[in-house]
Protein backbone atom coordinates (compact mmCIF):
# COMPACT_ATOMS: atom_id res chain seq x y z
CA UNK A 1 203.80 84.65 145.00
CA UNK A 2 200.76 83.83 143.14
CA UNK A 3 197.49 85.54 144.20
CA UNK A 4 195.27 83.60 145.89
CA UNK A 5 191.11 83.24 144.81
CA UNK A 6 188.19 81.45 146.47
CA UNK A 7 184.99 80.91 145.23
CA UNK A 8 181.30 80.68 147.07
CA UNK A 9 179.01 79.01 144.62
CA UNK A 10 175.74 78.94 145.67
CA UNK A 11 171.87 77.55 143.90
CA UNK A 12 171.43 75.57 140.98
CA UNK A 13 173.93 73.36 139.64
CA UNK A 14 173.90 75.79 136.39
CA UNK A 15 175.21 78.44 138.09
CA UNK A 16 177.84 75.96 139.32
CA UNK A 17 179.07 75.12 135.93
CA UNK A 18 179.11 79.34 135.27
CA UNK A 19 182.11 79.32 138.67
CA UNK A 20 183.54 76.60 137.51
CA UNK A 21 184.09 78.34 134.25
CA UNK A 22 185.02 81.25 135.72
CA UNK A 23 187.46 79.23 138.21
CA UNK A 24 189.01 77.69 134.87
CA UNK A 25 189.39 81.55 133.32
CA UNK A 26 191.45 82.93 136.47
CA UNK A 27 193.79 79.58 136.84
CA UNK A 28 194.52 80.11 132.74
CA UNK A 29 195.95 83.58 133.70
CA UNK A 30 198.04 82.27 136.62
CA UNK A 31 195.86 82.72 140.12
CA UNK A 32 196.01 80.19 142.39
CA UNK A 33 192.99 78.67 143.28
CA UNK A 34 191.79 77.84 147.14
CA UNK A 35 188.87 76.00 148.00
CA UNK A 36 189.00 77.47 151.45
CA UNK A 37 187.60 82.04 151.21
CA UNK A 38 189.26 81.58 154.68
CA UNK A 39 192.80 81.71 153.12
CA UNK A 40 192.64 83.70 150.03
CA UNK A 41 193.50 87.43 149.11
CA UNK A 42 190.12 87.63 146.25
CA UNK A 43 186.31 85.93 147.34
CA UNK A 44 184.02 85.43 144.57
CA UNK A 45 180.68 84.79 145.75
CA UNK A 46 178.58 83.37 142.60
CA UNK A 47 175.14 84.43 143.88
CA UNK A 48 171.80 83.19 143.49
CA UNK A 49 168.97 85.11 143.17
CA UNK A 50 165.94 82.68 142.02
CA UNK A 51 163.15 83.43 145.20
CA UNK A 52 163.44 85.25 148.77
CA UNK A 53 164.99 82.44 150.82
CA UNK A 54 168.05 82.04 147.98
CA UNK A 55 168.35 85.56 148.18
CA UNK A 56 168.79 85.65 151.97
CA UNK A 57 171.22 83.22 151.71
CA UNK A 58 173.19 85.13 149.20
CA UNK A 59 173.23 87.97 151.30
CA UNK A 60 173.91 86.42 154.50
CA UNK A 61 177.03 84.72 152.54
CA UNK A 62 177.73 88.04 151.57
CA UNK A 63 177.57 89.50 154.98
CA UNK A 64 180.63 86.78 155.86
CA UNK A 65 183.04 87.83 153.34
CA UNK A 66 182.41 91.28 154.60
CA UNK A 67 183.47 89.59 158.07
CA UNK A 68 186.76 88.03 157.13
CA UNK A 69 187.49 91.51 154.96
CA UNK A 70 187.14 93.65 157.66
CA UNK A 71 189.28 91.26 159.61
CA UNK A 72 192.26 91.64 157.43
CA UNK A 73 191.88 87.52 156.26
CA UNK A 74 190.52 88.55 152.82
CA UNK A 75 191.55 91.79 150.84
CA UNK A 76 189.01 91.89 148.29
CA UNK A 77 185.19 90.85 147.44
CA UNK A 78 183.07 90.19 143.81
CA UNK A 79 180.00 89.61 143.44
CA UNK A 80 178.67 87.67 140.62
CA UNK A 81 176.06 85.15 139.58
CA UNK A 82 172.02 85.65 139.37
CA UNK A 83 171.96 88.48 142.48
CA UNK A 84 174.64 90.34 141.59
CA UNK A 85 172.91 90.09 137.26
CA UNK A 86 169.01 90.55 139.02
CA UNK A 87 170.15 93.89 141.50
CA UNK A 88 172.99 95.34 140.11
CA UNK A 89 174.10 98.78 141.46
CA UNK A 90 171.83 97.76 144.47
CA UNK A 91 174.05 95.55 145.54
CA UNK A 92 177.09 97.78 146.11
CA UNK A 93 175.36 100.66 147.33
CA UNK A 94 173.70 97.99 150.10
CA UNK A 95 176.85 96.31 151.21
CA UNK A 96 179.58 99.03 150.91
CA UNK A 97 182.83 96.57 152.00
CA UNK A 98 182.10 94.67 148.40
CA UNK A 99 184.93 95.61 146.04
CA UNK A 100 183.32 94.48 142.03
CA UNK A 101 179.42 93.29 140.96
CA UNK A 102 179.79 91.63 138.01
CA UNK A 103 176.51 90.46 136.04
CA UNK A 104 176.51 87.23 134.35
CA UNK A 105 177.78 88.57 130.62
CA UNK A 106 181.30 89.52 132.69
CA UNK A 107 181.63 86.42 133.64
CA UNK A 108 184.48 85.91 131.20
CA UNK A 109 185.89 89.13 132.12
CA UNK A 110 186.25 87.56 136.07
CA UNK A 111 190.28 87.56 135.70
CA UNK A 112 190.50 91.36 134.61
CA UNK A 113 187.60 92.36 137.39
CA UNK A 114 190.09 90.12 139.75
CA UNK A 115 193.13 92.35 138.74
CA UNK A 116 191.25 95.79 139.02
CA UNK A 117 189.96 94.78 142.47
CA UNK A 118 193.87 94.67 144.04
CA UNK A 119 194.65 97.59 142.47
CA UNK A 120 192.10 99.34 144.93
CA UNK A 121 189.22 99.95 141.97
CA UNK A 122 185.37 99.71 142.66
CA UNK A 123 183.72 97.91 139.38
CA UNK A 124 180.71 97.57 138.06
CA UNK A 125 180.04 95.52 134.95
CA UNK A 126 176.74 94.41 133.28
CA UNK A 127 177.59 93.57 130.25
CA UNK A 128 174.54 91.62 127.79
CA UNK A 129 173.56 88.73 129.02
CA UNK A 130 174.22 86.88 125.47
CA UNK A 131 177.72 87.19 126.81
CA UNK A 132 177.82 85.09 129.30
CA UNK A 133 179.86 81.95 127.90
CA UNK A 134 177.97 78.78 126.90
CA UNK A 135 181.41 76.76 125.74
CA UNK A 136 184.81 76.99 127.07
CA UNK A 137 187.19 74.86 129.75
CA UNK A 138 185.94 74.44 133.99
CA UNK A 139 187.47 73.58 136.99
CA UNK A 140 185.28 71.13 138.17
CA UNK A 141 183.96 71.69 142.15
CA UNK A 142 182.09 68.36 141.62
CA UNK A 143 183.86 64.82 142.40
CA UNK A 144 185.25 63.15 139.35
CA UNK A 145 183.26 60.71 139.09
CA UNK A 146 180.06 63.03 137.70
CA UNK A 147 179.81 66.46 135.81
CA UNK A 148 176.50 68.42 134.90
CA UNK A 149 176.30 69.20 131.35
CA UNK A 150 174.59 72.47 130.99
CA UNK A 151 172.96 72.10 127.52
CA UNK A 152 171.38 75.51 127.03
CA UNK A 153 170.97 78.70 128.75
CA UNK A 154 168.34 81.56 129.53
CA UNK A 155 164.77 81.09 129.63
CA UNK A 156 161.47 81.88 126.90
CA UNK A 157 158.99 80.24 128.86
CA UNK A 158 157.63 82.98 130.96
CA UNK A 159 156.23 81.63 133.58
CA UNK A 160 154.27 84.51 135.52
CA UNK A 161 156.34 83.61 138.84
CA UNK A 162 159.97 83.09 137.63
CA UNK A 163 162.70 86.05 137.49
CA UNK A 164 164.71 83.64 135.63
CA UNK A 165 163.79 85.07 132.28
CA UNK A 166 164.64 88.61 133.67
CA UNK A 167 167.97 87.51 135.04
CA UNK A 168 169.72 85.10 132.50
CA UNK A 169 168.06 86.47 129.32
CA UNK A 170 166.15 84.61 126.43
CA UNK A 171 166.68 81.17 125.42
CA UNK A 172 170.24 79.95 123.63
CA UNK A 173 171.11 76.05 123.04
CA UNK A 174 174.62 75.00 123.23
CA UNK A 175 176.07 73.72 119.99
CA UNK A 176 175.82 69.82 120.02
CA UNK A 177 179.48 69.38 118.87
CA UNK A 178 180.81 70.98 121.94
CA UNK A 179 178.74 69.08 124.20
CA UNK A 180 179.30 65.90 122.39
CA UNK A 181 183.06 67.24 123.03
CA UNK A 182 182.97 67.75 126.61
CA UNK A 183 181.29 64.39 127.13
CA UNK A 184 183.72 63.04 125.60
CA UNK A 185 186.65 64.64 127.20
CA UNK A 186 185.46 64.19 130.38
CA UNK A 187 184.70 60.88 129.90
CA UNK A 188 187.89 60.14 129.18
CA UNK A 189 189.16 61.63 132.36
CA UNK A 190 187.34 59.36 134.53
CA UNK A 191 183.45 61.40 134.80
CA UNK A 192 181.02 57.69 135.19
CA UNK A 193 177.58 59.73 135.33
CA UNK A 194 176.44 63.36 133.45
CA UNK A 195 173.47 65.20 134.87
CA UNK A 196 172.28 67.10 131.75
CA UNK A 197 170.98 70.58 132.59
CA UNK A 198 169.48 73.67 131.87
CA UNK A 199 165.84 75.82 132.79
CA UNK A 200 164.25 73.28 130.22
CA UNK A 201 166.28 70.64 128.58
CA UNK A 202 163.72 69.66 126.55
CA UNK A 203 163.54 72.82 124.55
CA UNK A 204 167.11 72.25 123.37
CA UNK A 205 167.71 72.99 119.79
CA UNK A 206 164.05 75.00 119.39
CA UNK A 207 166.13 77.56 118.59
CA UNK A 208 168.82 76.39 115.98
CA UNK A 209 165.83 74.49 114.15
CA UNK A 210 162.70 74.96 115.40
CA UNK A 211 162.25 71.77 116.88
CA UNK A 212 163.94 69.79 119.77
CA UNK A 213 167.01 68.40 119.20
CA UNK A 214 167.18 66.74 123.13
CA UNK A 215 166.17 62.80 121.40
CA UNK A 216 169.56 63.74 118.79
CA UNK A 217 171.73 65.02 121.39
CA UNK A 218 170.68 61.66 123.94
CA UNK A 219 171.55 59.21 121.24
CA UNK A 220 174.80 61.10 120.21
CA UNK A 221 176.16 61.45 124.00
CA UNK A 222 175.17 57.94 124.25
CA UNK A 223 177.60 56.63 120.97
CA UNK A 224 180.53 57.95 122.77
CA UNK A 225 182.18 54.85 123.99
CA UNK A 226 183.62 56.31 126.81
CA UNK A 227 180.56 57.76 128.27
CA UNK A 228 178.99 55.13 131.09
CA UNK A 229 175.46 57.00 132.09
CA UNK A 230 173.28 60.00 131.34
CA UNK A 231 171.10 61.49 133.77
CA UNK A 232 168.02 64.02 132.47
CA UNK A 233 166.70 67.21 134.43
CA UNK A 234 164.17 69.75 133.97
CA UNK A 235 162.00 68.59 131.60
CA UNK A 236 158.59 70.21 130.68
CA UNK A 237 155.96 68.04 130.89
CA UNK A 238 154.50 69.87 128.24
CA UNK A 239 157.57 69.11 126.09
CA UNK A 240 157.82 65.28 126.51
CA UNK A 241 157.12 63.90 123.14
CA UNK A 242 157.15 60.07 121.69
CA UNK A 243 160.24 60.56 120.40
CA UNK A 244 162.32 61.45 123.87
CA UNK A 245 160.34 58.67 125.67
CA UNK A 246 161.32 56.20 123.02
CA UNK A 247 164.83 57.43 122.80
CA UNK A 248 165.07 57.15 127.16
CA UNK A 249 163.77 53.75 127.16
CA UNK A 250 165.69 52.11 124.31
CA UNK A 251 169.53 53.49 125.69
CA UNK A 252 170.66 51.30 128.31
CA UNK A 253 173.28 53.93 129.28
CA UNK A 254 170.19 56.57 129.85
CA UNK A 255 169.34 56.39 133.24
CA UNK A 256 165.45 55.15 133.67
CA UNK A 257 165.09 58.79 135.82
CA UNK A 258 163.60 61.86 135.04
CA UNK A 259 163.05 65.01 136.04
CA UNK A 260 158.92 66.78 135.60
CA UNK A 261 158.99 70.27 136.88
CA UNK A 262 154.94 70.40 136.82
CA UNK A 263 154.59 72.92 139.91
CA UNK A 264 150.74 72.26 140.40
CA UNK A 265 147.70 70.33 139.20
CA UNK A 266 144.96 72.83 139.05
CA UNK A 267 143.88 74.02 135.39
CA UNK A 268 142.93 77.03 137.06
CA UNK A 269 146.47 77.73 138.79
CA UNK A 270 148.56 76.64 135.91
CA UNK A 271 146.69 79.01 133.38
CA UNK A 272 147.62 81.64 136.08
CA UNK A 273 151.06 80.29 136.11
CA UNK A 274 151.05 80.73 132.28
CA UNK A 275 151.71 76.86 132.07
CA UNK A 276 149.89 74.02 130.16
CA UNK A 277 148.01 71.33 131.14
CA UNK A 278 146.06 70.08 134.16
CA UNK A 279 145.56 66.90 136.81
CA UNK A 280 144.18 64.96 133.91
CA UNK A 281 146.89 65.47 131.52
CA UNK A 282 148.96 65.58 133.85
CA UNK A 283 147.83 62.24 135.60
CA UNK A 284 148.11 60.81 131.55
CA UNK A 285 151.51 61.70 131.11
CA UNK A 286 152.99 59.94 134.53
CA UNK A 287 150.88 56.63 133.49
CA UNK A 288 152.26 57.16 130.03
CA UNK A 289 155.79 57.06 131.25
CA UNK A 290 155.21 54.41 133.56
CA UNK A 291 154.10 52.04 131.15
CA UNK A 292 156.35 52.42 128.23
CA UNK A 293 159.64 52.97 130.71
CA UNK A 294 158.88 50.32 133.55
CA UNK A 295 160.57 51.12 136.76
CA UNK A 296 161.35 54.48 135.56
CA UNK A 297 161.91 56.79 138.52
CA UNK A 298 159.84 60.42 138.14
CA UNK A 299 161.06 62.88 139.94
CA UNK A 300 158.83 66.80 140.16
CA UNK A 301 158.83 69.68 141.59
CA UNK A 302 155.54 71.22 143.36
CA UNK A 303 154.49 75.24 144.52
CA UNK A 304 152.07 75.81 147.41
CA UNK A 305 150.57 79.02 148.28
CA UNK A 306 150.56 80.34 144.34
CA UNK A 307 148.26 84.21 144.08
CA UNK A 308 144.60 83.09 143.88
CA UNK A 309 145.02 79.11 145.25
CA UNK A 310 141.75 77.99 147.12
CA UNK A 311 141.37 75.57 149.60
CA UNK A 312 139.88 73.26 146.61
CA UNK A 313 142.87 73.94 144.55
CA UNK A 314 145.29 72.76 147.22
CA UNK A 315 143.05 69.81 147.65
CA UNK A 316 143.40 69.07 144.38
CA UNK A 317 147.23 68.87 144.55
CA UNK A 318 146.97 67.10 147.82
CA UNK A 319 145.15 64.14 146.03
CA UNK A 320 146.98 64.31 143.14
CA UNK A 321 150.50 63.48 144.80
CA UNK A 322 148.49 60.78 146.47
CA UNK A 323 147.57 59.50 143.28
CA UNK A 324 150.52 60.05 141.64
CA UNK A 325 152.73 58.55 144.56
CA UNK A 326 155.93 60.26 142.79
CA UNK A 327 159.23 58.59 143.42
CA UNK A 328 160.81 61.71 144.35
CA UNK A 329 159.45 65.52 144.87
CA UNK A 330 159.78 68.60 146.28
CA UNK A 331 158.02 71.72 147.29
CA UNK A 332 158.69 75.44 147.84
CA UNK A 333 156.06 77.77 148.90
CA UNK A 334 155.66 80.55 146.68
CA UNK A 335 157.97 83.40 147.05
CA UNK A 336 156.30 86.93 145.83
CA UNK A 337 159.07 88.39 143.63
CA UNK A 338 159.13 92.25 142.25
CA UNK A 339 158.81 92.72 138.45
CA UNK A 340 156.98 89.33 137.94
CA UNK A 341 153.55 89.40 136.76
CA UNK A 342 152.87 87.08 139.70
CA UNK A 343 153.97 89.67 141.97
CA UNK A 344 151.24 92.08 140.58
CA UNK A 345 148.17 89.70 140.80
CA UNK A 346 145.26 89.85 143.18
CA UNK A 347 144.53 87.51 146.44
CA UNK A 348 147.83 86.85 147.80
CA UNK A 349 148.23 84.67 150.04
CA UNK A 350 149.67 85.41 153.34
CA UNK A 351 153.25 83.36 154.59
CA UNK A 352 151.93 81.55 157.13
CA UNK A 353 149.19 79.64 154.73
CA UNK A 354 151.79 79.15 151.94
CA UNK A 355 154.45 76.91 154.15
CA UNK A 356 151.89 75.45 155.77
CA UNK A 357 150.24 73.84 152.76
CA UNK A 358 153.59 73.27 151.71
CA UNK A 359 154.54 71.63 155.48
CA UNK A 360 151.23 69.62 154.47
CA UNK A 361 152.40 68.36 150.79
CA UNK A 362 156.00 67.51 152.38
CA UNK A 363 154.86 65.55 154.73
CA UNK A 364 152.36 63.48 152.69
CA UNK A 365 155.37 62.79 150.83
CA UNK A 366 157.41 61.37 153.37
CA UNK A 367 155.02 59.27 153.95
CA UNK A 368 154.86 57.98 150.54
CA UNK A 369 158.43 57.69 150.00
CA UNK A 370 158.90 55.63 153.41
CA UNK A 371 156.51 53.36 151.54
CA UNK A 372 158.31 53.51 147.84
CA UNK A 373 161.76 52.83 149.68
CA UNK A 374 159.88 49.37 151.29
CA UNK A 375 160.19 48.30 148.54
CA UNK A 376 163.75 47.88 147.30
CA UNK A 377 164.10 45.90 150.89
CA UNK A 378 166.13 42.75 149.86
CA UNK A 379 166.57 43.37 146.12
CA UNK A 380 169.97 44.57 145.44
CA UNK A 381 171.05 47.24 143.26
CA UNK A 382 174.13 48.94 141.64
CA UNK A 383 175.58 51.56 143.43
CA UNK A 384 177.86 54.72 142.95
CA UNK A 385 180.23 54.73 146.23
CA UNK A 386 180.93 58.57 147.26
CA UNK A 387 182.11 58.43 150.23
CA UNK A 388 182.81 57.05 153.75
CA UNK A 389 180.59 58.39 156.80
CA UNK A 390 182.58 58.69 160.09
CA UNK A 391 180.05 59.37 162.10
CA UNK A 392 177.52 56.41 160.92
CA UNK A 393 180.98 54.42 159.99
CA UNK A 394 179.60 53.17 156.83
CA UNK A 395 180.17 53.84 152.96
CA UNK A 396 177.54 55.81 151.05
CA UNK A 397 176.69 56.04 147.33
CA UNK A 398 173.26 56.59 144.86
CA UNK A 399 171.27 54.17 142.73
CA UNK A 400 170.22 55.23 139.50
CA UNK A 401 166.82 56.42 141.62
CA UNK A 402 169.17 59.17 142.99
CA UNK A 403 170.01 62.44 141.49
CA UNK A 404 173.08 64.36 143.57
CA UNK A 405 172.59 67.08 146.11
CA UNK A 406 168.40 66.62 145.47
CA UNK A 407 167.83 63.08 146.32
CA UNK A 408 168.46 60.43 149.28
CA UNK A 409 171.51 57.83 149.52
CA UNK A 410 172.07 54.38 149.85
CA UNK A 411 174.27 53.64 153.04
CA UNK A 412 175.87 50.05 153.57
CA UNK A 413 178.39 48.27 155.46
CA UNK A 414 181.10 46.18 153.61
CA UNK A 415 181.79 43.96 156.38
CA UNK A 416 186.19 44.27 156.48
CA UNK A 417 185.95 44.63 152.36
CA UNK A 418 187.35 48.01 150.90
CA UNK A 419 185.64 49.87 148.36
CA UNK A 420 186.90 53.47 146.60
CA UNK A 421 185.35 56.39 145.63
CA UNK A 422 183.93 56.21 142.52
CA UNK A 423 183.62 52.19 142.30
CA UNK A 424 180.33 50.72 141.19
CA UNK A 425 179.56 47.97 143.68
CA UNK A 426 176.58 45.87 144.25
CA UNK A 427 174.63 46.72 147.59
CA UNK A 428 171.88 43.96 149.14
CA UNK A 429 169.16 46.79 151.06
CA UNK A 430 168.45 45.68 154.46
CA UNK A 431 166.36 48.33 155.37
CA UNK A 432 164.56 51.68 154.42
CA UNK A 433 164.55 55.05 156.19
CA UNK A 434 162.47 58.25 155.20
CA UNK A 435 164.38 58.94 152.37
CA UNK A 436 167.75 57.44 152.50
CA UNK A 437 168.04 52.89 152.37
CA UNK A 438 170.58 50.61 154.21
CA UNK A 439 172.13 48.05 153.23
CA UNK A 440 175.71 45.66 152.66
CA UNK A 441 178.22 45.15 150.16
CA UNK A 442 176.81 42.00 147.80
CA UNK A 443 179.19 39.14 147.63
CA UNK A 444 180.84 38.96 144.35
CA UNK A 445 178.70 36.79 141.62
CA UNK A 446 175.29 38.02 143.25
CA UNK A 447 172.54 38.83 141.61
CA UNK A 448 172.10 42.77 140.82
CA UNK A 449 169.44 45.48 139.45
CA UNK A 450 171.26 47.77 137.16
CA UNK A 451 171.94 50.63 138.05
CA UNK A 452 170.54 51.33 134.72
């Protein structure tokens, strides 16, 4: 009987991609796979470890494999992913019951850590972090109808506040043939929509040729036949050139949606940051991107509470995401983390102030949104279906304004017509919520926004 393995994969979609990699190395050398840790003999738990509240959940994950092993359901426990990479010999010394912490360069080495594990062994393994695979086959976790594409990994941006440089190791693009490759594979295998992805997307190919090769690799993806849309995250704002914008707005198959990690406004807390710009190029860039890719959906993320932010800076931000009325955003309060020259600085500020001016930006932007979503009331717009709500008993799906697992949903009624998984439909919106819209099935022939 073939061993059982289950797999916890928790953060960023990029670590995803590393257990589904992982998940295709131990079915190549015969272990069954089980999507339930419930009912196998070997948990993985692919850990993140980016700021404190990831961490807790890693541990408190953790903590529940420990549960099941000590109740005879589970015989054995690994570690891997960015906690396991970030603490190391920490981790087993913490949490005894776990059996192997493997750092992201053993990744490929999961099936050998798997066998050592049921012969009773305790492993360690930190092998370089150049190791850790960039190409090779996955078991998708996603549904089939979408796959990330993780372009590039590692990190040379060096943000004062980010461990992600410490943890996953300097910057390495993927080669474009094997991307093109996957695309094309999975394309071909029914995947409508691919979510590239990496820390910073548009730094791919700095370091094969000392420029970016992201504007190359969107038009190549995009001359696959097979391949239907293209979705772009993590882009630095700093990093947007002519060329990308063109590229985005003259492919119909590119998705008019983009993702602007800008984290703040102030000059004075992005030079603290070690980032570039401020509000006013900042505020340039958005109405660049607005006019030369119209209805283009911007998407950012925001920090609160950052070593040294006054009330004037926050102020600042505050009337900034007023101005800038994004179409999507979120915000994390900062999270102090050892060995980061953040960590180290001078007036930090205490927990209570940083999620409350993050409560404060939040909010402001649920406001906004409630507004944005107005907006689509009676047009109608293409739709992904993914799936049928029991509760609400109604279909779901996202519009091209919708990244997965970040962003809201479109939910809609098909009055006694049947639609699958995976179809793209036409939906009429009746109606707007805080984040999510409503709406019904068009009639055939209707008139439709692409989802384009």
């Amino acid at each position: 009987m073939a061993v059982k393995v289950g797999m916890v994969s928790l953060g960023c979609s990029k670590n995803r991609v590393d257990g589904e990699m992982m998940l295709y190395t131990l079915k190549e050398k015969g272990y069954e796979l089980v999507k339930d840790v419930a009912f196998c003999d070997v948990a993985i738990i692919n850990t993140c470890g980016f700021i404190e509240d990831a961490k807790q959940e890693s541990i408190e994950e953790i903590l529940e494999l420990v549960r099941l092993k000590n109740e005879g359901t589970i015989q054995a426990i690994i570690v891997t992913g960015c906690l396991a990479e970030r603490y190391r010999s920490e981790v087993m010394k913490e949490l005894y019951e776990v059996d192997a912490v493997v750092g992201i360069g053993g990744n490929k080495n999961i099936a050998e850590v798997v066998d050592e594990v049921l012969r009773k062994k305790k492993i360690e393994l930190y092998p370089s972090k150049r190791e850790l695979p960039l190409c090779g086959g996955r078991v998708r976790s996603t549904p089939f109808y979408y796959a990330y594409l993780k372009i590039a990994e590692g990190c040379d941006n060096r943000c004062t506040y980010c461990a992600i440089p410490m943890i996953r190791g300097q910057f390495r693009s993927r080669p474009m043939e094997d991307i093109l490759q996957a695309a094309k594979d999975l394309s071909e295998r029914g995947v409508k929509e691919f979510i590239l992805i990496a820390q910073d997307t548009s730094r791919y190919g700095e370091d094969l040729c000392g420029k970016s090769l992201l504007p190359e690799l969107l038009r190549e993806l995009c001359a696959i036949p097979t391949v239907q849309y293209i979705r772009i995250l993590y882009c630095y704002p700093e990093r947007i050139t002519e060329e990308l914008i063109d590229v985005i707005a003259e492919e119909p198959k590119i998705l008019k949606y983009i993702d602007i990690p800008m984290q703040h406004c102030s000059g004075k807390v992005l030079k603290r940051m070690n980032r570039h710009g401020d509000r006013e190029s900042l505020t340039r860039l958005v109405q660049h991107l607005r006019e030369r890719i119209p209805k283009l959906v911007i998407r950012t993320t925001l920090m609160t509470g950052f070593p040294g932010e006054t009330t004037e800076d926050f102020a600042e931000l505050s009337e900034f995401v007023e101005e800038m009325r994004f179409d999507r955003m979120g915000c994390f309060a900062y999270s102090q983390e050892e060995d980061t020259p953040a960590a180290k600085m001078p007036d930090q500020l205490d927990e209570e102030t940083k999620r409350h001016r993050q409560n404060l930006i939040m909010e402001q932007q649920s406001r906004i949104m409630t507004e944005v979503n107005r907006k689509y009331i009676g047009k109608t717009l293409g739709i992904l279906c993914e799936g049928y709500d029991q509760q609400a008993e109604c279909y779901y799906g996202r519009s091209a304004a919708d990244a997965p697992e970040v962003d809201g949903r479109v939910y809609f009624i098909t009055e006694g017509k049947r639609v699958r998984v995976g179809d793209l439909i036409r939906v009429t919106i009746t109606d707007s919520l805080e984040y999510d819209l409503m709406g019904v099935l068009a009639p055939v022939g209707s008139s439709q926004t692409k989802r384009g």
